[in-house]
C-alpha atoms as a PDB file:
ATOM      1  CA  UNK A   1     -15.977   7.545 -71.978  1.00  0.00           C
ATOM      2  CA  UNK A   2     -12.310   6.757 -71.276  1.00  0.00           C
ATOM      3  CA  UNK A   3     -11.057   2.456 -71.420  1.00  0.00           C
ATOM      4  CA  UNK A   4     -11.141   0.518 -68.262  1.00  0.00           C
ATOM      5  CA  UNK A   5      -7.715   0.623 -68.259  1.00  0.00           C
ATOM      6  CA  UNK A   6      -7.395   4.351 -68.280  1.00  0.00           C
ATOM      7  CA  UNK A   7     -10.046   4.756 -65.450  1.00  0.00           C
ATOM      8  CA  UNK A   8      -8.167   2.664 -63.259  1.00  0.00           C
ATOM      9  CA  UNK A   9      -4.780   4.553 -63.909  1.00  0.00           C
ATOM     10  CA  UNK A  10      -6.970   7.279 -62.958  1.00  0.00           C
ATOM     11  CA  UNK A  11      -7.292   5.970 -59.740  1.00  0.00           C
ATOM     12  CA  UNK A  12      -3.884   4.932 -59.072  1.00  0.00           C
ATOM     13  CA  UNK A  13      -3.424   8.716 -59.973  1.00  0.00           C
ATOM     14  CA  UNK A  14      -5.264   9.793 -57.516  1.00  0.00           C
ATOM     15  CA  UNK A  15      -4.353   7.861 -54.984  1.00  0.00           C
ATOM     16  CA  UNK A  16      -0.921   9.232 -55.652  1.00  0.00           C
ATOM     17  CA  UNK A  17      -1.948  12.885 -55.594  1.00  0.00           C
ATOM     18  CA  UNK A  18      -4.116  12.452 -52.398  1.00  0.00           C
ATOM     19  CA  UNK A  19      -0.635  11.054 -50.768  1.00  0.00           C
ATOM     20  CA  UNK A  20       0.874  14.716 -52.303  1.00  0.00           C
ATOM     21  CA  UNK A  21      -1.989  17.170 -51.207  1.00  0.00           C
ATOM     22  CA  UNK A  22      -0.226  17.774 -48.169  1.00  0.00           C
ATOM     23  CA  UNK A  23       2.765  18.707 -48.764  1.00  0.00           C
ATOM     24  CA  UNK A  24       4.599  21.793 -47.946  1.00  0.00           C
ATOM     25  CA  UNK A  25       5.259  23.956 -51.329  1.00  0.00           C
ATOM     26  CA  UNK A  26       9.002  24.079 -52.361  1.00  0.00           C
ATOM     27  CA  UNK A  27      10.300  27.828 -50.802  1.00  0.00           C
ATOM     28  CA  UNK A  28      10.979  29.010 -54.038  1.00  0.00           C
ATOM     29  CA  UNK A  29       7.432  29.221 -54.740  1.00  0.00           C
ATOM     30  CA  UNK A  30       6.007  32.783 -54.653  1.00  0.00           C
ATOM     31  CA  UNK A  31       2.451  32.762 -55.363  1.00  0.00           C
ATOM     32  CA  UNK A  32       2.801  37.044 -54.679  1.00  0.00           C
ATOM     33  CA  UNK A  33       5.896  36.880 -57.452  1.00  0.00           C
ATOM     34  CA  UNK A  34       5.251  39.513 -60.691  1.00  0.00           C
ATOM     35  CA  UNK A  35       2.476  38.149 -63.335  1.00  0.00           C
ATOM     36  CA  UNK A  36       3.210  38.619 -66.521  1.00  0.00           C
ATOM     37  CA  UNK A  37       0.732  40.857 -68.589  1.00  0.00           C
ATOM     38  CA  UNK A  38      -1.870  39.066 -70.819  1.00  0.00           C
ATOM     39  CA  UNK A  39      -0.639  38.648 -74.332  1.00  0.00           C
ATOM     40  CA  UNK A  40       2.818  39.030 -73.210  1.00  0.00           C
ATOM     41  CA  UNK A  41       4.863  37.171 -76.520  1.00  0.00           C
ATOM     42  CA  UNK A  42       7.556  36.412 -73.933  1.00  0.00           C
ATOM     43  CA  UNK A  43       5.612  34.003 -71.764  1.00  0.00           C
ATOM     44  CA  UNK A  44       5.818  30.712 -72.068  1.00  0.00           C
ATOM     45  CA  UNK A  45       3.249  28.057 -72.948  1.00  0.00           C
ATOM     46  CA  UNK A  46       2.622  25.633 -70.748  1.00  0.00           C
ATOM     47  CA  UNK A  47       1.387  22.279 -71.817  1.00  0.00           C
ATOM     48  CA  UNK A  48       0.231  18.764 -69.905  1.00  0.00           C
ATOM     49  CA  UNK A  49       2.905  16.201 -72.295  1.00  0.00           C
ATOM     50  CA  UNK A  50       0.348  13.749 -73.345  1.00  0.00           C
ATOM     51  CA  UNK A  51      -3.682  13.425 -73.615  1.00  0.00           C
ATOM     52  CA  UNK A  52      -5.500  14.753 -70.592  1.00  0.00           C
ATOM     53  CA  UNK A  53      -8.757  12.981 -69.334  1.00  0.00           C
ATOM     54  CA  UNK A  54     -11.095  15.350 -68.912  1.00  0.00           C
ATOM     55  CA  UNK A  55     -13.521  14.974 -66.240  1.00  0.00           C
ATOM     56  CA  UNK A  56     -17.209  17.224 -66.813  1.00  0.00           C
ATOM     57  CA  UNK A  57     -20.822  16.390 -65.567  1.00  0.00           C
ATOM     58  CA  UNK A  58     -23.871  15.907 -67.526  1.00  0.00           C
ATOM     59  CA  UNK A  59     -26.950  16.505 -65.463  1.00  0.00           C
ATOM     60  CA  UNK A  60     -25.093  15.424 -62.604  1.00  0.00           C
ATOM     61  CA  UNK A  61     -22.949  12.148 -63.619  1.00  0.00           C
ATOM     62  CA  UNK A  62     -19.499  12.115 -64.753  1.00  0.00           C
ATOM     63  CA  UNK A  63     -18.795  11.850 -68.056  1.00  0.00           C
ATOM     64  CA  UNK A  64     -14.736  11.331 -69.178  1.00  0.00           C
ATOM     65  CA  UNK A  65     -13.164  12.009 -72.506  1.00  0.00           C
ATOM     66  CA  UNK A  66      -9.625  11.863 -73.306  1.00  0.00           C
ATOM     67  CA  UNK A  67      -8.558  15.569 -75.358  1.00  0.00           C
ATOM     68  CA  UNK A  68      -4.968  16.550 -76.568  1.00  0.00           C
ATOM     69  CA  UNK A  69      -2.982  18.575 -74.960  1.00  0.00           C
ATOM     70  CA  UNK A  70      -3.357  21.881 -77.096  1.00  0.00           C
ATOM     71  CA  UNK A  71      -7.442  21.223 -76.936  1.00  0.00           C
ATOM     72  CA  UNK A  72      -8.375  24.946 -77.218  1.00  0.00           C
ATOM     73  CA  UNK A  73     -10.273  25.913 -74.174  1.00  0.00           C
ATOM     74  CA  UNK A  74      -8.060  24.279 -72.216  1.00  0.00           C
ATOM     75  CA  UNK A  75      -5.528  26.268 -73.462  1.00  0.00           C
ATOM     76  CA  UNK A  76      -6.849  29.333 -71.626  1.00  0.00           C
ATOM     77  CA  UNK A  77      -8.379  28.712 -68.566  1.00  0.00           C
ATOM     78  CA  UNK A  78      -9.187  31.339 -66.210  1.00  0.00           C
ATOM     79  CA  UNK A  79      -8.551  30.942 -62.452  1.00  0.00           C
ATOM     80  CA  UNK A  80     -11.728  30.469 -60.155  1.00  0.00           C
ATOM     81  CA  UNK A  81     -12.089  29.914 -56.304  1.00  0.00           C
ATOM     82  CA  UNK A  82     -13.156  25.988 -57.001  1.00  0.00           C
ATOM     83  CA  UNK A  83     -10.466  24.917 -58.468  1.00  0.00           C
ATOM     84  CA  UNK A  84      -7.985  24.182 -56.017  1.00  0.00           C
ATOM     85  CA  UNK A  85     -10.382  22.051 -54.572  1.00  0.00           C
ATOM     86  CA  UNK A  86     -11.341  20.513 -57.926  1.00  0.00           C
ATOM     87  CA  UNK A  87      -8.081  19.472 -58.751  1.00  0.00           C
ATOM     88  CA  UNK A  88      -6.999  17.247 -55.462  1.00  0.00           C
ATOM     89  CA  UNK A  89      -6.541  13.977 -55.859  1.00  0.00           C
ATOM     90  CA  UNK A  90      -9.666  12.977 -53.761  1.00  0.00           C
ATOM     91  CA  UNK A  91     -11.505  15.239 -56.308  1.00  0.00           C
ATOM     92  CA  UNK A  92      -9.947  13.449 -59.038  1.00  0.00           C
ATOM     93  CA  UNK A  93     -10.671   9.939 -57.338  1.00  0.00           C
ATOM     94  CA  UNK A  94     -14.349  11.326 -57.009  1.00  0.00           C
ATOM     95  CA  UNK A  95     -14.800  11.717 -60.459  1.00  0.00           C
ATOM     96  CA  UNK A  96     -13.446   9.056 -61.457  1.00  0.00           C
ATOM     97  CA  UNK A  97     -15.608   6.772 -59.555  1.00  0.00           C
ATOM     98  CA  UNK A  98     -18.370   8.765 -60.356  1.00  0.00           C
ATOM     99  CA  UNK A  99     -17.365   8.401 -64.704  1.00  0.00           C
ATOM    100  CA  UNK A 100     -16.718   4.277 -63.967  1.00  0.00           C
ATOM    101  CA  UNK A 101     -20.549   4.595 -61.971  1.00  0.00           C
ATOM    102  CA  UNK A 102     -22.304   6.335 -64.614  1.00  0.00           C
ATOM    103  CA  UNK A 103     -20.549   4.440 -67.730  1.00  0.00           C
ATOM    104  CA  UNK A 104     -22.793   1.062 -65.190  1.00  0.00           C
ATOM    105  CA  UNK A 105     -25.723   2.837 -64.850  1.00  0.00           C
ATOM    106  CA  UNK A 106     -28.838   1.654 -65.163  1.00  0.00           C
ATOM    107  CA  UNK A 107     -30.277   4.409 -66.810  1.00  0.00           C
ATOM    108  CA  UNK A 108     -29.189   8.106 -67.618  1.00  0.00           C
ATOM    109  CA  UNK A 109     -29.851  11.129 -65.282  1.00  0.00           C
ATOM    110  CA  UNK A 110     -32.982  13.165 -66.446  1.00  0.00           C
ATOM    111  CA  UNK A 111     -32.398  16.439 -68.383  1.00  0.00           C
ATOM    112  CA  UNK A 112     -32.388  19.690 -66.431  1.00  0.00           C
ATOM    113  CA  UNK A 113     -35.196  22.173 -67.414  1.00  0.00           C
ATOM    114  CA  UNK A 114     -33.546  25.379 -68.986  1.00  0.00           C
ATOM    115  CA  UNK A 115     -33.278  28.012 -66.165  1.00  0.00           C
ATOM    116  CA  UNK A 116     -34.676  30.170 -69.383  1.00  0.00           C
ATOM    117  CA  UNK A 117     -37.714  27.707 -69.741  1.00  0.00           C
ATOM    118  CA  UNK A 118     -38.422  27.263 -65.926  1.00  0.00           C
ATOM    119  CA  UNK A 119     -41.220  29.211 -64.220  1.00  0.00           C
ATOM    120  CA  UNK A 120     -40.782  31.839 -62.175  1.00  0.00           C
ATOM    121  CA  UNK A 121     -41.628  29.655 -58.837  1.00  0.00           C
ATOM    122  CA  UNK A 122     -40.115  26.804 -57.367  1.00  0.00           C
ATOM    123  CA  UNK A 123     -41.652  23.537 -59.020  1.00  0.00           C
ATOM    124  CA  UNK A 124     -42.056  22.151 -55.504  1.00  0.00           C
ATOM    125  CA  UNK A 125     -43.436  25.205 -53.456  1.00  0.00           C
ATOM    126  CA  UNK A 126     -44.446  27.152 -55.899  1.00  0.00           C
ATOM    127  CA  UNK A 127     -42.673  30.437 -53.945  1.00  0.00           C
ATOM    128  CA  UNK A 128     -41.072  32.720 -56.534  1.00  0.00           C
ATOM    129  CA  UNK A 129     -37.574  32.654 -56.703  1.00  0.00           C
ATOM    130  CA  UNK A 130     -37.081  36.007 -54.948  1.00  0.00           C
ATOM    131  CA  UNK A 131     -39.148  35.309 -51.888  1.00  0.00           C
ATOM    132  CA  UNK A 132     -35.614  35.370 -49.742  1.00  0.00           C
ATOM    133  CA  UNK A 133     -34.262  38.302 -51.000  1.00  0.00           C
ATOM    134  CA  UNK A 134     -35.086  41.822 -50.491  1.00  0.00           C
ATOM    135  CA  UNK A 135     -33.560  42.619 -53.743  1.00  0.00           C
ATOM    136  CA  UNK A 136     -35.754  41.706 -56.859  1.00  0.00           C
ATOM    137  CA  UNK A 137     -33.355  41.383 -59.522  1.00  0.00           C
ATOM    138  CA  UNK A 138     -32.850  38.759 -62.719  1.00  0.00           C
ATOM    139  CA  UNK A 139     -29.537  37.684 -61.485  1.00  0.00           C
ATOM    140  CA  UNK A 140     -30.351  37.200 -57.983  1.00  0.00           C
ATOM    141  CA  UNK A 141     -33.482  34.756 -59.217  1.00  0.00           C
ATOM    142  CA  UNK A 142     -30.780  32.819 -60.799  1.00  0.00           C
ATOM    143  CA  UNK A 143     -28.763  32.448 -57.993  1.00  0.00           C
ATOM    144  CA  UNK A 144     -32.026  31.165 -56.251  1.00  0.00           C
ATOM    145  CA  UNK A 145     -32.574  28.668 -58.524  1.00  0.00           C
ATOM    146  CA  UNK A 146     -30.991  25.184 -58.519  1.00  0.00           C
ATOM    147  CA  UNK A 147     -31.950  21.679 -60.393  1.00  0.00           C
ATOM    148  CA  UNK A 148     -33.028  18.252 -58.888  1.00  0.00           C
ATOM    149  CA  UNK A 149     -30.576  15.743 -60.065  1.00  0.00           C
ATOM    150  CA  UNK A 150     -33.560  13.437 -59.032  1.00  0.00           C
ATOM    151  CA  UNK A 151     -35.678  14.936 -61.541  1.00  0.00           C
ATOM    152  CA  UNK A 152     -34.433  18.020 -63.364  1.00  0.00           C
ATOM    153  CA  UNK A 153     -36.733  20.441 -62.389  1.00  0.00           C
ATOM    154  CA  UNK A 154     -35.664  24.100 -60.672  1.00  0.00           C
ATOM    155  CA  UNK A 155     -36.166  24.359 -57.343  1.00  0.00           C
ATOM    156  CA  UNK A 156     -35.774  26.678 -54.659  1.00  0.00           C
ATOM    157  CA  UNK A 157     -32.869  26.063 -52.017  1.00  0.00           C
ATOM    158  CA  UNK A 158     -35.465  25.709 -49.057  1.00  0.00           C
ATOM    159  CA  UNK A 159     -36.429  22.843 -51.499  1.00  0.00           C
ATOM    160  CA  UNK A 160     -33.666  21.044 -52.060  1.00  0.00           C
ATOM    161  CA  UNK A 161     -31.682  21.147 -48.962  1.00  0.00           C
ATOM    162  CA  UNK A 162     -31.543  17.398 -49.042  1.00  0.00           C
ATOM    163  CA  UNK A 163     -28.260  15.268 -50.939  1.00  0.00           C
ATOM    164  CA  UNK A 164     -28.703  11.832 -51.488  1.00  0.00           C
ATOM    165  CA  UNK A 165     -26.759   9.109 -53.574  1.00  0.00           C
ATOM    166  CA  UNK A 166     -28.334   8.433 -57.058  1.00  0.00           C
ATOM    167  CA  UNK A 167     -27.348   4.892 -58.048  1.00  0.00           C
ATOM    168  CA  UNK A 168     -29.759   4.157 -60.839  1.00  0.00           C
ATOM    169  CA  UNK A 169     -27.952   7.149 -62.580  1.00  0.00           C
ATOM    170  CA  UNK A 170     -24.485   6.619 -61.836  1.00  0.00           C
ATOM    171  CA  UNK A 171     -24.074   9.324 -59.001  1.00  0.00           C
ATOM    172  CA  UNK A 172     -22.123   7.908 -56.295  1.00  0.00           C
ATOM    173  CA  UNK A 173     -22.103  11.054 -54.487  1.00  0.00           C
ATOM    174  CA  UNK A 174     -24.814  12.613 -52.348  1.00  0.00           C
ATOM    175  CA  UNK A 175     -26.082  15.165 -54.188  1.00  0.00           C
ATOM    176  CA  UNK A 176     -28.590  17.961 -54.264  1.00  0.00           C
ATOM    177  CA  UNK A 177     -31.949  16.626 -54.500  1.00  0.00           C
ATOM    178  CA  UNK A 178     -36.173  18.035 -53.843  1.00  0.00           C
ATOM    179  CA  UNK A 179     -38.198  17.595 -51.295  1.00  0.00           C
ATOM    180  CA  UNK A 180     -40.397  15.864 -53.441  1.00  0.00           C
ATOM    181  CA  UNK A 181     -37.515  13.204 -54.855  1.00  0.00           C
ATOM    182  CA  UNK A 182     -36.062  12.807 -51.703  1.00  0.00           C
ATOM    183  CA  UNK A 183     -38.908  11.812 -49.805  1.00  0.00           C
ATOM    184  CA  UNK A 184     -39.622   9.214 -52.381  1.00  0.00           C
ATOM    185  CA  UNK A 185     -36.116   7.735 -52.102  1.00  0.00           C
END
């Protein structure tokens, strides 16, 4: 986990970016503009000057580590519909109050049962995962299929519907918890 000190200039960072978020992009920008192809020798290589704090969960709590620049898979990341979103400032700020949380915490979050290891029901209903779907496939059991950060068991999504803020574990948040964890909050 990152210094204090570099949590808190987190912060400040973020509180910066949040004040950015808005703003109109400079009318040169083209996000339509030519790609170049993959491989292409000619392209440049972009790098962040400096270490870059990397921000990642562990069963649900923040966990921070500062990685050079060239660190490999950051190096190559490929674009997904998130990460817009996770890169604002007030996603930033999240983390890092979630990271400064969970480095306080009174205890660490419970490990998540393997979706390979879990049974083929929800732990709290005991409905198999492909109860709301008319199409009995592998991959859409997965997508049924989410963990307690209460507990770490899998659970359906009628079964964890509820969020709630995990203190004892450092997750500031609300966040997706079962039936049978929330009601015991």
């Amino acid at each position: 986990v990152g210094s204090e000190a570099g949590v808190e200039a987190g912060v400040a960072l973020g509180n910066a970016l949040d004040l950015l978020a808005d703003a109109p992009l400079p009318d040169a920008f083209d996000p339509g503009g030519p790609a170049l192809p993959p491989g292409d020798v000619d392209a440049p290589t972009l790098r962040i000057p400096g270490r870059v704090l990397h921000l990642y969960p562990v069963y649900g709590a923040y966990r921070a580590s500062w990685v050079p620049n060239d660190y490999a898979p950051l190096c190559s990341i490929a674009l997904a519909p998130h990460m817009i979103h996770d890169h604002r400032g007030k996603s930033y700020l999240s983390a890092l109050r979630g990271v400064k949380a969970a480095a306080a915490a009174a205890e660490a979050p419970p490990a998540w049962v393997p979706f390979s290891e879990a049974a083929d029901a929800c732990a709290v209903c005991a409905a198999p995962f492909s109860w709301q779907s008319t199409c009995r496939s592998a991959a859409q059991d997965v997508c049924a299929q989410h963990h307690c950060r209460a507990c770490g068991k899998v659970v359906c999504g009628a079964c964890s519907a509820h969020a709630a803020c995990l203190p004892a574990f450092g997750i500031v948040e609300p966040t997706r918890v079962c039936d049978a964890c929330f009601w015991k909050l």
